[in-house]
N, C-alpha and C. Protein backbone atom coordinates (compact mmCIF):
# COMPACT_ATOMS: atom_id res chain seq x y z
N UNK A 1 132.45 76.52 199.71
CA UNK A 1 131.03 76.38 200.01
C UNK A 1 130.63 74.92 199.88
N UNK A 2 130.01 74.25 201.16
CA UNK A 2 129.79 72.93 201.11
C UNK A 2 128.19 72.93 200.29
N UNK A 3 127.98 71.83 199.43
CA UNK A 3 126.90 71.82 198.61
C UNK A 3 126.54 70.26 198.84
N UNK A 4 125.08 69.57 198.73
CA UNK A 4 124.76 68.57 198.83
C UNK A 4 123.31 68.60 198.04
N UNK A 5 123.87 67.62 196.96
CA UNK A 5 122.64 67.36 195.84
C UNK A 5 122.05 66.34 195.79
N UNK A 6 121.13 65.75 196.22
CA UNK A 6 120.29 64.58 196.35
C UNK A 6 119.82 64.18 194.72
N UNK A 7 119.84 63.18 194.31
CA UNK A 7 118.78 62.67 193.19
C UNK A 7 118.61 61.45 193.19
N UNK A 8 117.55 61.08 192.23
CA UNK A 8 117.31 59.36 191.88
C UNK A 8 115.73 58.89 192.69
N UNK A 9 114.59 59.76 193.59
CA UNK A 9 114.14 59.59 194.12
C UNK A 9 112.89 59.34 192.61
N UNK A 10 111.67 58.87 193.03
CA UNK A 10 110.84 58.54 192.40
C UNK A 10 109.49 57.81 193.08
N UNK A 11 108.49 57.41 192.21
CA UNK A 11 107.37 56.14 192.70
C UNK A 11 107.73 54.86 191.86
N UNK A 12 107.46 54.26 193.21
CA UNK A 12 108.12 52.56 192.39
C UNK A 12 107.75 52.33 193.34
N UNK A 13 107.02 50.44 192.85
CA UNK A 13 105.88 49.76 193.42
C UNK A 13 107.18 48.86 194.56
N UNK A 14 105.92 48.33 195.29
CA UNK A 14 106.52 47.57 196.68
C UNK A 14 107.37 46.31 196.14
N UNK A 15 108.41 46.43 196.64
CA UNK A 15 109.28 44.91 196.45
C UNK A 15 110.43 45.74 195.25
N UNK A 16 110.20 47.02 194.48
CA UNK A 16 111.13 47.76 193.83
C UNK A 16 112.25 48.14 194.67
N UNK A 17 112.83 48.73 193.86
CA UNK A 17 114.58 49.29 194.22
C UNK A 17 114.89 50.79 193.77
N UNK A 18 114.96 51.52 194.31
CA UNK A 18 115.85 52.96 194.06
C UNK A 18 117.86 52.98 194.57
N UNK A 19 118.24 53.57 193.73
CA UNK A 19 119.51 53.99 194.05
C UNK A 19 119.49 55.76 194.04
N UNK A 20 119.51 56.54 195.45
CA UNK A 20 120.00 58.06 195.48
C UNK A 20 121.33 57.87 195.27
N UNK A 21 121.31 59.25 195.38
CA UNK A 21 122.82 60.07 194.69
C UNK A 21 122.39 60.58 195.52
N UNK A 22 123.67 61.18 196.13
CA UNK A 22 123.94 62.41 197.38
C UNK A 22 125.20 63.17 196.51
N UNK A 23 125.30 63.81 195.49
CA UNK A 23 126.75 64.45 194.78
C UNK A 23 127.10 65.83 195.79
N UNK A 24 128.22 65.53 196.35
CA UNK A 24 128.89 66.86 196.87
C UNK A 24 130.05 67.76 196.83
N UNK A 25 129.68 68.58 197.01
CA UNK A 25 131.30 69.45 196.55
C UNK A 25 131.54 70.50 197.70
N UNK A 26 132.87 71.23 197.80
CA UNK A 26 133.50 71.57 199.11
C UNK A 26 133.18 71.18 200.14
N UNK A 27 133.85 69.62 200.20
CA UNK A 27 133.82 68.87 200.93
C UNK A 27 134.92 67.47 200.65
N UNK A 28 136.03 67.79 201.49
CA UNK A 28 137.13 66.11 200.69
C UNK A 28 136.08 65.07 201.44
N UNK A 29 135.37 64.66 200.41
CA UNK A 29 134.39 63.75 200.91
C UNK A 29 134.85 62.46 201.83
N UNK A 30 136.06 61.92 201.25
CA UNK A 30 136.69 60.52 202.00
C UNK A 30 136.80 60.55 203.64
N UNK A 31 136.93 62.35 203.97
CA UNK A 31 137.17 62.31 205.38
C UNK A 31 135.87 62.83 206.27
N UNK A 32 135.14 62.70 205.97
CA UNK A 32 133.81 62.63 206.76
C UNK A 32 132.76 61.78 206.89
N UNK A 33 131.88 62.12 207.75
CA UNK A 33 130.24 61.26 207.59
C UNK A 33 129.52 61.79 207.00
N UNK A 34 128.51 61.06 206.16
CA UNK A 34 127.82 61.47 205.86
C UNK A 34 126.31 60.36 206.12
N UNK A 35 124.97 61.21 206.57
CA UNK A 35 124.06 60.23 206.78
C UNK A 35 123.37 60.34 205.91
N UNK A 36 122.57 59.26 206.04
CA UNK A 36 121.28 59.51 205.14
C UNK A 36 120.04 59.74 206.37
N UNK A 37 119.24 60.81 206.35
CA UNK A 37 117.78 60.77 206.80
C UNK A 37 116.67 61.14 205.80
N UNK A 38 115.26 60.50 206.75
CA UNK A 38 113.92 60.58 205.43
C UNK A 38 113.30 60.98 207.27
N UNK A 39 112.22 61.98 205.98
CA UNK A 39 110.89 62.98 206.99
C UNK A 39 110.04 62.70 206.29
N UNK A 40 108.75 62.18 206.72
CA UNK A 40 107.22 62.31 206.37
C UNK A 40 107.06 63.40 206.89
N UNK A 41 106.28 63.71 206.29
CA UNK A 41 105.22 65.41 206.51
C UNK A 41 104.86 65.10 207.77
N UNK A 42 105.09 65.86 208.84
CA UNK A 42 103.95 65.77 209.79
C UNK A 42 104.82 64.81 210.77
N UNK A 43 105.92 64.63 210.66
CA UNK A 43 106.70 63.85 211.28
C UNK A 43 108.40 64.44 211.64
N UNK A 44 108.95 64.24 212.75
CA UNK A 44 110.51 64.48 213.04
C UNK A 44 111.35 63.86 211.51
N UNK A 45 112.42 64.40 211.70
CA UNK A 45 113.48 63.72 210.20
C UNK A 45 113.85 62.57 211.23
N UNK A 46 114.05 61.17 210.54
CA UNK A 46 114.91 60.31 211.15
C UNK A 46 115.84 59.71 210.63
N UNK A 47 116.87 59.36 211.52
CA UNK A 47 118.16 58.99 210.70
C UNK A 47 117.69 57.53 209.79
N UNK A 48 118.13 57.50 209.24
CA UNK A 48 118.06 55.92 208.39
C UNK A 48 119.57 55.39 208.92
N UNK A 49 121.12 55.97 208.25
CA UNK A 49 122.03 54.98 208.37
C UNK A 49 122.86 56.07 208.33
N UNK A 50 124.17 55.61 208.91
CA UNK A 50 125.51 56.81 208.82
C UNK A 50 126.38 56.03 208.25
N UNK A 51 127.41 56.64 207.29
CA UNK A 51 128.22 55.85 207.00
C UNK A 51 129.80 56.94 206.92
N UNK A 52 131.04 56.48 207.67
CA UNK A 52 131.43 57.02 208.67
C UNK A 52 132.66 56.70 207.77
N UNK A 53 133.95 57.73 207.88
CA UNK A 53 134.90 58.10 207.15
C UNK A 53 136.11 56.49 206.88
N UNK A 54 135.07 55.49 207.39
CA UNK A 54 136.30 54.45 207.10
C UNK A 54 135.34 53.27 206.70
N UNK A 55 134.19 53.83 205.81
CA UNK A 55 133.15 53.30 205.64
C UNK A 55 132.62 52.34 205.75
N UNK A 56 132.32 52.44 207.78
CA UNK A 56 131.78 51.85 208.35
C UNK A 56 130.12 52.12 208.30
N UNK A 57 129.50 51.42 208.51
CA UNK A 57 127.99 51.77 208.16
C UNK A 57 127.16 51.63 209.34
N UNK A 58 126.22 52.68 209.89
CA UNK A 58 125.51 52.49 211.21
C UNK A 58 124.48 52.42 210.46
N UNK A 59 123.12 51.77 211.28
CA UNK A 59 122.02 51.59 211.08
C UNK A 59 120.75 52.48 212.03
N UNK A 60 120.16 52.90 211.95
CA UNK A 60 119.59 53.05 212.58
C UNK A 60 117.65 53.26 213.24
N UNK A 61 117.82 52.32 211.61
CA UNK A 61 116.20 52.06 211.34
C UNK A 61 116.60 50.45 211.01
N UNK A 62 115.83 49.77 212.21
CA UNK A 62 116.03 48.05 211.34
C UNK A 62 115.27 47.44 210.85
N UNK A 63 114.16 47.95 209.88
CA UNK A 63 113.38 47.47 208.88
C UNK A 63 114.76 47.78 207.34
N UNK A 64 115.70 49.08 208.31
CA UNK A 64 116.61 49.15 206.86
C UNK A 64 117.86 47.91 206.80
N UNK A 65 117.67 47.37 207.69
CA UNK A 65 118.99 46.47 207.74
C UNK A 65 118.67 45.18 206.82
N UNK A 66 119.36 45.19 205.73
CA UNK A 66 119.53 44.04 204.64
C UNK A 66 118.65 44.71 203.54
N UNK A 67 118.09 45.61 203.65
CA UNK A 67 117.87 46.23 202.37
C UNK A 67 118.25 47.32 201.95
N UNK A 68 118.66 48.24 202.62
CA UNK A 68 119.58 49.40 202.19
C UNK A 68 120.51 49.43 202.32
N UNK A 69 121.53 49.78 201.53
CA UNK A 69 123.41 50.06 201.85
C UNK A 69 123.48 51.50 201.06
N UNK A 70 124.99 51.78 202.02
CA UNK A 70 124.83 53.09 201.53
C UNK A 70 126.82 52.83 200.61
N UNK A 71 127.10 53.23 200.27
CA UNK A 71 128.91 53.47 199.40
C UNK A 71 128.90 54.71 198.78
N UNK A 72 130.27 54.96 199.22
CA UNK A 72 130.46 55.83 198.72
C UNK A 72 132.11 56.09 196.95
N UNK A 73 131.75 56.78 195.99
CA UNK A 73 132.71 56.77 194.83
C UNK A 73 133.48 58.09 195.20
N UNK A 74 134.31 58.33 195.82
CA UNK A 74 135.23 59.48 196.21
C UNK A 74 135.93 60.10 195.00
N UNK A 75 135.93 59.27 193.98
CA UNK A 75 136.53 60.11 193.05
C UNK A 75 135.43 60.86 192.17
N UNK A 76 133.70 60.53 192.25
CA UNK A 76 132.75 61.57 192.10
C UNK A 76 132.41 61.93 192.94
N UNK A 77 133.00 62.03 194.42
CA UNK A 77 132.03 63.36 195.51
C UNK A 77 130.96 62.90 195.60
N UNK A 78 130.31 61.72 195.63
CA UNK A 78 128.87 61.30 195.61
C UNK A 78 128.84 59.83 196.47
N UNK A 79 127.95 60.23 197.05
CA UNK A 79 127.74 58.35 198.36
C UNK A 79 126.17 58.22 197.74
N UNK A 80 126.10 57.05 198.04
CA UNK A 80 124.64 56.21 197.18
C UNK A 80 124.16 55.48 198.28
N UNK A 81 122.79 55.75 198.13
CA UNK A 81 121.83 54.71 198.85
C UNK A 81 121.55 53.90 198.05
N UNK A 82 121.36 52.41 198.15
CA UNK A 82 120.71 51.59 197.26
C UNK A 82 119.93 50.82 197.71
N UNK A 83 118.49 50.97 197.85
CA UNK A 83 117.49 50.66 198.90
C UNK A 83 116.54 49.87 197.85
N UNK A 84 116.43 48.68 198.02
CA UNK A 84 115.72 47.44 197.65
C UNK A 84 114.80 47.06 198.91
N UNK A 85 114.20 46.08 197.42
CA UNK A 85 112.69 46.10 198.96
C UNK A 85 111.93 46.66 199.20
N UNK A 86 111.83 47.91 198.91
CA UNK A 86 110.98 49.19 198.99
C UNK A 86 109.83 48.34 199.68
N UNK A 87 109.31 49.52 200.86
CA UNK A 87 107.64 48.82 200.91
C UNK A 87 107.01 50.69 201.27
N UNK A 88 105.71 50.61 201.16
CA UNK A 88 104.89 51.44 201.91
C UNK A 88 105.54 52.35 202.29
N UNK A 89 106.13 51.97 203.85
CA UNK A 89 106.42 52.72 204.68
C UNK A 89 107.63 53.56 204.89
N UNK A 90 108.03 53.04 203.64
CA UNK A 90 109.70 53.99 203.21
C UNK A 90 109.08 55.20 202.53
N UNK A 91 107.96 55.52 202.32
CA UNK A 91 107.83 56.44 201.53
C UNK A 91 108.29 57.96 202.44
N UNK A 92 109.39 58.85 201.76
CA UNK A 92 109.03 59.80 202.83
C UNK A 92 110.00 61.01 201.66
N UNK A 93 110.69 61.90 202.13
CA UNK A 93 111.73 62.39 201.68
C UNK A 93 112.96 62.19 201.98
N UNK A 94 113.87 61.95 201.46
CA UNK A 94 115.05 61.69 201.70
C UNK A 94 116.12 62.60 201.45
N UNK A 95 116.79 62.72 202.68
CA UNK A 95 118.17 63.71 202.89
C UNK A 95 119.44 63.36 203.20
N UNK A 96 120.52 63.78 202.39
CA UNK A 96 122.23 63.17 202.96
C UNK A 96 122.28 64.62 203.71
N UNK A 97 122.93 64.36 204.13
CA UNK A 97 123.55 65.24 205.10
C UNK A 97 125.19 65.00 205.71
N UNK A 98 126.04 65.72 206.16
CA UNK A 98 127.26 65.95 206.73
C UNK A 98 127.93 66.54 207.69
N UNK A 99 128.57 65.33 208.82
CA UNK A 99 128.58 65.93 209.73
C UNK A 99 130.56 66.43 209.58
N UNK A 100 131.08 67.63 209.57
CA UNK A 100 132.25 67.46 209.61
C UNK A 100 132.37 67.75 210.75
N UNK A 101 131.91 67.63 211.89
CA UNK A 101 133.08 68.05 212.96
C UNK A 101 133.33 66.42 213.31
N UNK A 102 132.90 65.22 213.22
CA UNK A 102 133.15 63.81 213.92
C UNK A 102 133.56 62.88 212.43
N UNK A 103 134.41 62.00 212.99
CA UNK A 103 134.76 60.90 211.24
C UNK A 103 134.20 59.94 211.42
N UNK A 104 133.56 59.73 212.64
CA UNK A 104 132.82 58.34 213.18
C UNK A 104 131.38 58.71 213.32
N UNK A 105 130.18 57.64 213.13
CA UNK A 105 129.12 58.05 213.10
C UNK A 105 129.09 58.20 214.96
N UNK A 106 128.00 58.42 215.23
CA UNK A 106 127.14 58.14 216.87
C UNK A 106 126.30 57.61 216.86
N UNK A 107 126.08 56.65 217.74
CA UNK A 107 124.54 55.89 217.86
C UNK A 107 124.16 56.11 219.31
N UNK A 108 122.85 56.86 219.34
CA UNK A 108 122.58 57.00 218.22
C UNK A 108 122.76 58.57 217.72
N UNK A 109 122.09 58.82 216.47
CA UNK A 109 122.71 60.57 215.99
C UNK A 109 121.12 60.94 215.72
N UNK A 110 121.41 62.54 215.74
CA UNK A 110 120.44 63.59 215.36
C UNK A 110 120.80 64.37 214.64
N UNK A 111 119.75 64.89 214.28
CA UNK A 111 119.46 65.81 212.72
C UNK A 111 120.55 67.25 213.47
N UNK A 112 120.67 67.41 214.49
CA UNK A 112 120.86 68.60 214.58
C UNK A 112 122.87 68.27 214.70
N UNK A 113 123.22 67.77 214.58
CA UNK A 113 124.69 67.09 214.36
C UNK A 113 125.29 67.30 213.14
N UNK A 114 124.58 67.39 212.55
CA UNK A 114 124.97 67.10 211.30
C UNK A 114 124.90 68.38 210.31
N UNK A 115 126.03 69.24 209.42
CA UNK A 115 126.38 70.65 209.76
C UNK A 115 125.27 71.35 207.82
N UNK A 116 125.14 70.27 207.08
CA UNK A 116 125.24 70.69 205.67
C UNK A 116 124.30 69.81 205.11
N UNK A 117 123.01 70.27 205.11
CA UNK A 117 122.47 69.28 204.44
C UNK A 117 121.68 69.09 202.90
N UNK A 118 121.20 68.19 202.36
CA UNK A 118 120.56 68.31 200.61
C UNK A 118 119.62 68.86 200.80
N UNK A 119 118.81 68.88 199.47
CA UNK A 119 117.42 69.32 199.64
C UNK A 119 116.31 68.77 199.89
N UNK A 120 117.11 67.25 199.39
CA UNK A 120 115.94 65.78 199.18
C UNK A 120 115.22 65.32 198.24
N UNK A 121 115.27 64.24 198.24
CA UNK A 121 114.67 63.82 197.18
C UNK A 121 113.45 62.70 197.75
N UNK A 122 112.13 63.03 196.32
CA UNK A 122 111.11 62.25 197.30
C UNK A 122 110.87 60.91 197.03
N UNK A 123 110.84 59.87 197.59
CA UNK A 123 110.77 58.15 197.86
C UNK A 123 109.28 58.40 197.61
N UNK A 124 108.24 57.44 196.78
CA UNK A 124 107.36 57.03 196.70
C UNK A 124 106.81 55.83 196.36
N UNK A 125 106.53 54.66 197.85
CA UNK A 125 106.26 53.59 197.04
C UNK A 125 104.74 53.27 197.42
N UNK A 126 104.40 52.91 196.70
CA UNK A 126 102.84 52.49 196.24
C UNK A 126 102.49 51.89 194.84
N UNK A 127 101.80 50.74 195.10
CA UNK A 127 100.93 50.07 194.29
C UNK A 127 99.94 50.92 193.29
């Protein structure tokens, strides 16, 4: 049974830093993708970044480029966002997700690709 546990989300002011946890199990994590996406209420999920079984990293929001990276620790089953910079408009929920049928991301990718996803965790930044 593939499982995907999101944590680390919080409120923290603009110009702050969060690090998620995506921890997963039945799943040999080293050989897949896994993305990260965030949904505002009232809004489609969008991808943020894929990071792809030879951990190559796609982007796909470029307000995220130079402030978020994603790595992954294979020997805890867990890939990390570490998103500095925070402003406003990152505020949303955030989801890892996994695509096993591809080892390479797609650019670009959709929510519906991707086979197993967390529950999320919620990003809040504001002053």
């Amino acid at each position: 049974q593939v499982q995907l546990v999101e944590s680390g989300g919080g409120l923290v002011q603009p110009g702050e830093s969060l690090k998620l946890s995506c921890a997963t199990s039945g799943i040999s994590l080293p050989y897949y993708v896994i993305g990260w996406f965030r949904q505002v209420s009232g809004r489609e999920r969008e991808a943020v970044l894929c990071l792809s079984n030879t951990d190559r990293t796609t982007y796909y929001i470029d307000s995220a480029k130079g402030r978020f990276t994603v790595s992954r620790d294979n020997a805890k089953n867990t890939v990390y966002l570490q998103m500095n910079g925070l402003k406003p408009e990152d505020t949303a929920v955030y989801y890892c997700a996994t695509d096993i049928r591809n080892f390479d991301c797609t650019d670009p990718t959709y929510p519906d690709q991707f086979d197993f996803w967390g529950q999320g965790t919620q990003v809040t930044v504001s002053s």
